[in-house]
Structures are given as structure tokens and as C-alpha cells.
N, C-alpha and C. Protein backbone atom coordinates (compact mmCIF):
# COMPACT_ATOMS: atom_id res chain seq x y z
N UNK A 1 10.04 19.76 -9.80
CA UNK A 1 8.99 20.03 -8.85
C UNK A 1 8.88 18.84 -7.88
N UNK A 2 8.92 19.07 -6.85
CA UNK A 2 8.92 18.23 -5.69
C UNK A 2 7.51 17.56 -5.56
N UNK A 3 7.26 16.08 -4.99
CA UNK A 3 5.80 15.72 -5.25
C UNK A 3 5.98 15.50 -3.33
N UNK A 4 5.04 15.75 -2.91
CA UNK A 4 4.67 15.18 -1.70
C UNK A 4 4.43 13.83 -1.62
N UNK A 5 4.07 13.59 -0.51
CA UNK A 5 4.40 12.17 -0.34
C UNK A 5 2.65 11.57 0.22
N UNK A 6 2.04 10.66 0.07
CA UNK A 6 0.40 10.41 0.36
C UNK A 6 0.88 9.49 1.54
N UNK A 7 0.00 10.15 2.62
CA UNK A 7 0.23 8.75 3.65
C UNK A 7 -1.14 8.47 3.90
N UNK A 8 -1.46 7.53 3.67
CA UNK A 8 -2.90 6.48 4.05
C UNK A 8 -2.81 6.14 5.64
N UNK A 9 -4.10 6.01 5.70
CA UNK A 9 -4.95 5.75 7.28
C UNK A 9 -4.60 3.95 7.33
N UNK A 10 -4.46 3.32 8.50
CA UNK A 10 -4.92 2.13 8.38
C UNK A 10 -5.92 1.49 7.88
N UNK A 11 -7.09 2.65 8.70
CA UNK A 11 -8.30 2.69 7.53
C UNK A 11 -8.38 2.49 6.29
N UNK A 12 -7.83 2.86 5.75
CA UNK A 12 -7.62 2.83 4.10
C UNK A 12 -7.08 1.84 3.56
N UNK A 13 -6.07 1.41 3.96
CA UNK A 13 -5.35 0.42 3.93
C UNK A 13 -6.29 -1.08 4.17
N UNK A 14 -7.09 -1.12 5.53
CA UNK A 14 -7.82 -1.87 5.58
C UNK A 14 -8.45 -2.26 4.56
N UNK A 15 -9.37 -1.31 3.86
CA UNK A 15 -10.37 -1.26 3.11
C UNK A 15 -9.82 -1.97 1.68
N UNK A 16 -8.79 -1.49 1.56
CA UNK A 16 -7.79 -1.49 -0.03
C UNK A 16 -7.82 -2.95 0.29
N UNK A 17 -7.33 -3.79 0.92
CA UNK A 17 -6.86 -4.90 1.76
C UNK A 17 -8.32 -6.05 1.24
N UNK A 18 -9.23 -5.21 1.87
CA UNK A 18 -10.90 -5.90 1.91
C UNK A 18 -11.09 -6.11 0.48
N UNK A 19 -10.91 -5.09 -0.39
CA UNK A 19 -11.32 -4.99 -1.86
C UNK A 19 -11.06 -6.86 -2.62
N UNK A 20 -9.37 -6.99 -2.33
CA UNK A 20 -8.93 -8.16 -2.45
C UNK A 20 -9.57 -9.29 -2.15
N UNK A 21 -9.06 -9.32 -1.07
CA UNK A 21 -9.12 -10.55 0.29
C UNK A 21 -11.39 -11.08 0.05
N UNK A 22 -11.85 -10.08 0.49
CA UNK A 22 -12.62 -10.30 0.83
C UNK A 22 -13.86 -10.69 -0.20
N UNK A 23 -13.37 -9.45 -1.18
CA UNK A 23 -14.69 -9.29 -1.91
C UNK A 23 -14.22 -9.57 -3.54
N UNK A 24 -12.78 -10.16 -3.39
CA UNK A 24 -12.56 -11.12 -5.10
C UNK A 24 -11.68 -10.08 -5.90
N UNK A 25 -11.51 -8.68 -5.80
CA UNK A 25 -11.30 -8.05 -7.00
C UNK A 25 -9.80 -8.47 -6.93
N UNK A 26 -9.45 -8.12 -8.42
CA UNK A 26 -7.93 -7.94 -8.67
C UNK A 26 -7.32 -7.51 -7.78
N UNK A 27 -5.76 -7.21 -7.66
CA UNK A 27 -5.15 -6.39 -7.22
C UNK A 27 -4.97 -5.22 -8.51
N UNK A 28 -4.84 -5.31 -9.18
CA UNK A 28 -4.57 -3.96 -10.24
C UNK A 28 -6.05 -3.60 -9.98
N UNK A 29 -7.25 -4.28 -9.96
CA UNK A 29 -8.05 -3.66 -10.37
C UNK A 29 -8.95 -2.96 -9.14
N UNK A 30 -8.56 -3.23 -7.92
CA UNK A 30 -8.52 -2.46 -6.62
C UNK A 30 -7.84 -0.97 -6.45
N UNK A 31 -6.53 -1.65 -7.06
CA UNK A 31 -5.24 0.02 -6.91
C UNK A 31 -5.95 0.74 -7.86
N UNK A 32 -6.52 0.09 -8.94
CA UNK A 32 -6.94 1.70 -9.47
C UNK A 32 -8.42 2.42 -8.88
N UNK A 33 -8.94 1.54 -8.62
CA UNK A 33 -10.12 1.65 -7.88
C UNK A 33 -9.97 2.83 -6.46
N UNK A 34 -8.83 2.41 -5.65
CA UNK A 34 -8.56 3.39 -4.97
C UNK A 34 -7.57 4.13 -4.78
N UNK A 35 -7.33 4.33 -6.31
CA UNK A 35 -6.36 5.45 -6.53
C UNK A 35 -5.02 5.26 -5.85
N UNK A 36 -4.87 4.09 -6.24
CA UNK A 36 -2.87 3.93 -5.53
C UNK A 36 -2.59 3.17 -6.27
N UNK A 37 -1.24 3.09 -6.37
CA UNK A 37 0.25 2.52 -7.12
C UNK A 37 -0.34 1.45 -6.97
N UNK A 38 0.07 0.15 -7.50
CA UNK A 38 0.26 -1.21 -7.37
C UNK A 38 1.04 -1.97 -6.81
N UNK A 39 2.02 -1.17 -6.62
CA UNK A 39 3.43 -1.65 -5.47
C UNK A 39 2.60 -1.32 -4.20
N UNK A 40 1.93 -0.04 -3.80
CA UNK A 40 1.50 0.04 -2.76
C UNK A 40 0.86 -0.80 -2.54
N UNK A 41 -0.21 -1.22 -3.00
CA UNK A 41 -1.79 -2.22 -2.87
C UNK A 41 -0.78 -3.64 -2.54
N UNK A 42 0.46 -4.31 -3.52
CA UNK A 42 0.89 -5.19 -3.41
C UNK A 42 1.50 -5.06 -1.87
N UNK A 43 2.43 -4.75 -1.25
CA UNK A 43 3.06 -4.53 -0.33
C UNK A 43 2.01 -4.33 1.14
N UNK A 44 0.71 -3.95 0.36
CA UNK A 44 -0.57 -3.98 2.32
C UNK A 44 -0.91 -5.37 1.87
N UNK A 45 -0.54 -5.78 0.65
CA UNK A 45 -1.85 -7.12 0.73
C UNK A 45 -0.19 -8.37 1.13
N UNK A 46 0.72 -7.91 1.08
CA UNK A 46 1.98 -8.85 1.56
C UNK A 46 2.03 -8.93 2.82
N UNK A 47 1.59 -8.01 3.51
CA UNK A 47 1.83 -7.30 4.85
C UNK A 47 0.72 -8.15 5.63
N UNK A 48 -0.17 -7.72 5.11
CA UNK A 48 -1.64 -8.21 5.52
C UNK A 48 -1.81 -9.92 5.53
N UNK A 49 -1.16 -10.73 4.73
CA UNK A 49 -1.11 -11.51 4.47
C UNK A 49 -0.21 -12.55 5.60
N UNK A 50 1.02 -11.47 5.96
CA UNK A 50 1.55 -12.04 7.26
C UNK A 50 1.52 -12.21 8.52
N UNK A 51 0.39 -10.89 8.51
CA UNK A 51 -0.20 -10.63 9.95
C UNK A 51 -1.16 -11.86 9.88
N UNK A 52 -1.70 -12.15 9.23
CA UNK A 52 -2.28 -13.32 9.26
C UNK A 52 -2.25 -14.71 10.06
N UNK A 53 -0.89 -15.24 9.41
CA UNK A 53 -0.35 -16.03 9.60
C UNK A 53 0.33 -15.86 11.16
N UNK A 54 0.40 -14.58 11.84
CA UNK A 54 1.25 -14.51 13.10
C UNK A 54 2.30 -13.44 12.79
N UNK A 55 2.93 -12.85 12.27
CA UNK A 55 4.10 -12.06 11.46
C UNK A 55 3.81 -10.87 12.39
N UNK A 56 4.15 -10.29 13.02
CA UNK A 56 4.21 -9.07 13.51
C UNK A 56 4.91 -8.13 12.78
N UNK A 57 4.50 -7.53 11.52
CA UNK A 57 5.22 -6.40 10.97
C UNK A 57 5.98 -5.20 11.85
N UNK A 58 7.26 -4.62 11.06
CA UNK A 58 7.69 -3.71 12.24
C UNK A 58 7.57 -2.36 11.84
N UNK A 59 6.20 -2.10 10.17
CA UNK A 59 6.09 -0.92 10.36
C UNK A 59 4.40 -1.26 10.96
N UNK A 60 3.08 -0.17 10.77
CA UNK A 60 2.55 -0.20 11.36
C UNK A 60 1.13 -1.23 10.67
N UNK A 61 0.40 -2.00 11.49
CA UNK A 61 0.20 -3.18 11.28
C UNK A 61 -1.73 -2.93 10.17
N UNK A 62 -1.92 -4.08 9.78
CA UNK A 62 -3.52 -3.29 9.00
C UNK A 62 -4.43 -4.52 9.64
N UNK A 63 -3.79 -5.47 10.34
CA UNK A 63 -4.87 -6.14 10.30
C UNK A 63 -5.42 -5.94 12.16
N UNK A 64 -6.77 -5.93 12.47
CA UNK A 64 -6.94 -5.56 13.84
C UNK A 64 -6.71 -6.09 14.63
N UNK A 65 -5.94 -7.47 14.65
CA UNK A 65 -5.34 -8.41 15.93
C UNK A 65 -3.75 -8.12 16.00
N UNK A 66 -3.21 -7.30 15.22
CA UNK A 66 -2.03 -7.09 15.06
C UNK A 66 -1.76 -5.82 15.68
N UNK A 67 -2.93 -5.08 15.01
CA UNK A 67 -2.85 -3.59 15.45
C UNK A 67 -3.08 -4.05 16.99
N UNK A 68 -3.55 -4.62 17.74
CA UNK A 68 -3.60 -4.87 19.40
C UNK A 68 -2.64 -5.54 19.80
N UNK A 69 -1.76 -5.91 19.02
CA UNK A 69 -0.88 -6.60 19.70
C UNK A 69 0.51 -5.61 19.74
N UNK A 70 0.55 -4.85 18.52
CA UNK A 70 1.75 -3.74 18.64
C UNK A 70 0.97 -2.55 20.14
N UNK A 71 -0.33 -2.55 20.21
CA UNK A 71 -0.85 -1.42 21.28
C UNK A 71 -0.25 -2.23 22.83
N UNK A 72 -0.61 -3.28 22.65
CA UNK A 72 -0.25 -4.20 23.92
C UNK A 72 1.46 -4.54 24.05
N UNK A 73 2.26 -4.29 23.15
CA UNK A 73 3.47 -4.35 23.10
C UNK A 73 4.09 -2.80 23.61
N UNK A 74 3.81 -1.95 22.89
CA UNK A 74 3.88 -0.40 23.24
C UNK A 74 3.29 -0.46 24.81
N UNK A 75 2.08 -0.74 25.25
CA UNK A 75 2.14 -0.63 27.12
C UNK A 75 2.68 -0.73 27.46
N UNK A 76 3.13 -2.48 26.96
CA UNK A 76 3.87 -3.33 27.94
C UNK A 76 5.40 -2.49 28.10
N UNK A 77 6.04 -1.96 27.39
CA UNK A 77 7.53 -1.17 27.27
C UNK A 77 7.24 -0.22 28.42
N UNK A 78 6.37 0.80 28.01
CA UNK A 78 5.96 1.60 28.44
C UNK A 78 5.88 1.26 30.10
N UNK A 79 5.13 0.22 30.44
CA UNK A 79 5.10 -0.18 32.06
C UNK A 79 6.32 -0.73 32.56
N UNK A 80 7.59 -1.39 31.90
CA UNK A 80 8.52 -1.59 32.06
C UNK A 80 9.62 -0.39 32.77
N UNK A 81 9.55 0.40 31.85
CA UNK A 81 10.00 1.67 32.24
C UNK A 81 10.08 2.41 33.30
N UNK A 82 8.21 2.62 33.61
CA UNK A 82 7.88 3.12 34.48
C UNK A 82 8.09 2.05 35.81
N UNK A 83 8.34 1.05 35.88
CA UNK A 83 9.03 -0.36 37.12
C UNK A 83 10.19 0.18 37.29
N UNK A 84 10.69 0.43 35.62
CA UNK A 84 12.55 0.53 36.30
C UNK A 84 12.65 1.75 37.07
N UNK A 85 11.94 2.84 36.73
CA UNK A 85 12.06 4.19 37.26
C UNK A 85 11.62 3.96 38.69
N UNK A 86 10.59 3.38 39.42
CA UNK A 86 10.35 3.01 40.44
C UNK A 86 11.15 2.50 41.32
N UNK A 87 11.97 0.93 40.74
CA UNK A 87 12.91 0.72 41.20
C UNK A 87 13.68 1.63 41.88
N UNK A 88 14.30 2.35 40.67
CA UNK A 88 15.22 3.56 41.39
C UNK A 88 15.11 4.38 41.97
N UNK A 89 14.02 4.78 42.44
CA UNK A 89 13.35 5.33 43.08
C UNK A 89 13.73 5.26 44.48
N UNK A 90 13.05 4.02 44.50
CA UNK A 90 12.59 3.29 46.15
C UNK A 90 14.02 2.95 46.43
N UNK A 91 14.94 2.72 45.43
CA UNK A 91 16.54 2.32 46.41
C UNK A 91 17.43 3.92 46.70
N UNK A 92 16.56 4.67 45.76
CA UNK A 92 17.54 5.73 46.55
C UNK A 92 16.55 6.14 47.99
N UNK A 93 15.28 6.30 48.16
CA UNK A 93 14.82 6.64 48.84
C UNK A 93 15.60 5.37 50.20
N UNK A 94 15.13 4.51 50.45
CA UNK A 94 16.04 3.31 50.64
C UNK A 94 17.46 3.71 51.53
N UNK A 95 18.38 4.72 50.70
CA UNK A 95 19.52 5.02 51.09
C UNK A 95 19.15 6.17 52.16
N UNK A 96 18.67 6.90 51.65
CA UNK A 96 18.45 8.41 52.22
C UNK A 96 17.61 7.76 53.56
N UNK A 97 16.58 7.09 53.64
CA UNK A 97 16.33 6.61 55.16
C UNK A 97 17.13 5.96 56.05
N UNK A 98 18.29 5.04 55.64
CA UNK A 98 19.33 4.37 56.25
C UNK A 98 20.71 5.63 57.07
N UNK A 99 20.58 6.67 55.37
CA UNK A 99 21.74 7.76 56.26
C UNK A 99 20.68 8.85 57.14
N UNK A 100 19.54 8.81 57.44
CA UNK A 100 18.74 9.50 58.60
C UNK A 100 18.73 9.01 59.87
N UNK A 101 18.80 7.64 59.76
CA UNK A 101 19.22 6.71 60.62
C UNK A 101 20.64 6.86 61.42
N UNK A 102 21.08 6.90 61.33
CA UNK A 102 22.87 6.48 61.43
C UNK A 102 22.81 8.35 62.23
């Protein structure tokens, strides 16, 4: 029998994160608290732990200066793009006024 797979909110993650960090509990005694593995709980509180420090994780981030910095990274691509497409734009337009010319 096939098991599906649980995907957690950042939200959640946050919170799982807080249990630790913030407010003292175990890590075992958090994961069971909110009903997840211990590899999981271990692996947000590794994660979490690097965002900390500066670490830009490259899956998706739990802590909220991180999470703005992957949103501000994603624009920034995003406006890149839309420059280069411009670029090309304006040089073909560029051409097409030079051969109206002539």
C-alpha cells in the first residue's frame, strides 16, 4: 500500500522550529508533540539553524529573513529577464527604424 507523502506549511515548520529554539523543549519531545518523524524536526531545526547564521538554504527557507531574501532573489531574476527581453526588443525595433530609413 502506497503511503502519501505529508507536506508541511512553513508555518508549521516555523512553529515546530519555535517549540525548540524558543520555548526549551526537546527535539524528540516536540516531534512527537507535533506529530512528525524526528529526522524531520531534526533537519528544520539544521536548516533553521543556518539561516541563522546567513546560509541561504536551496530548498524553501523557515526562517522570515530568509524567506525575504529567496522572495527578493526570485524578483530580482524575474526583473532581469524582463531587461533582457527589453533589450531585445528595442534593438530589433532599432533595426526596423534604420531599414524605414534607407
Amino acid at each position: 500500500m502506497k503511503q502519501t507523502r505529508r507536506v508541511f506549511t512553513t508555518e508549521f515548520k516555523q512553529e515546530c522550529v519555535r517549540l525548540v529554539v524558543d520555548q526549551g523543549h526537546g527535539v524528540e519531545q516536540a516531534a512527537k508533540a507535533m506529530n512528525v518523524r524526528l529526522s524531520s524536526m531534526q533537519r528544520w531545526l539544521q536548516q533553521y539553524r543556518q539561516e541563522v547564521r546567513g546560509i541561504t538554504p536551496q530548498a524553501r527557507a523557515i526562517s522570515p529573513e530568509q524567506l525575504r531574501i529567496q522572495a527578493l532573489e526570485a524578483e530580482n531574476r524575474q526583473l532581469k529577464r524582463d531587461n533582457d527581453l527589453l533589450k531585445k526588443a528595442s534593438a530589433f525595433f532599432a533595426i526596423e527604424m534604420q531599414a524605414t530609413k534607407k
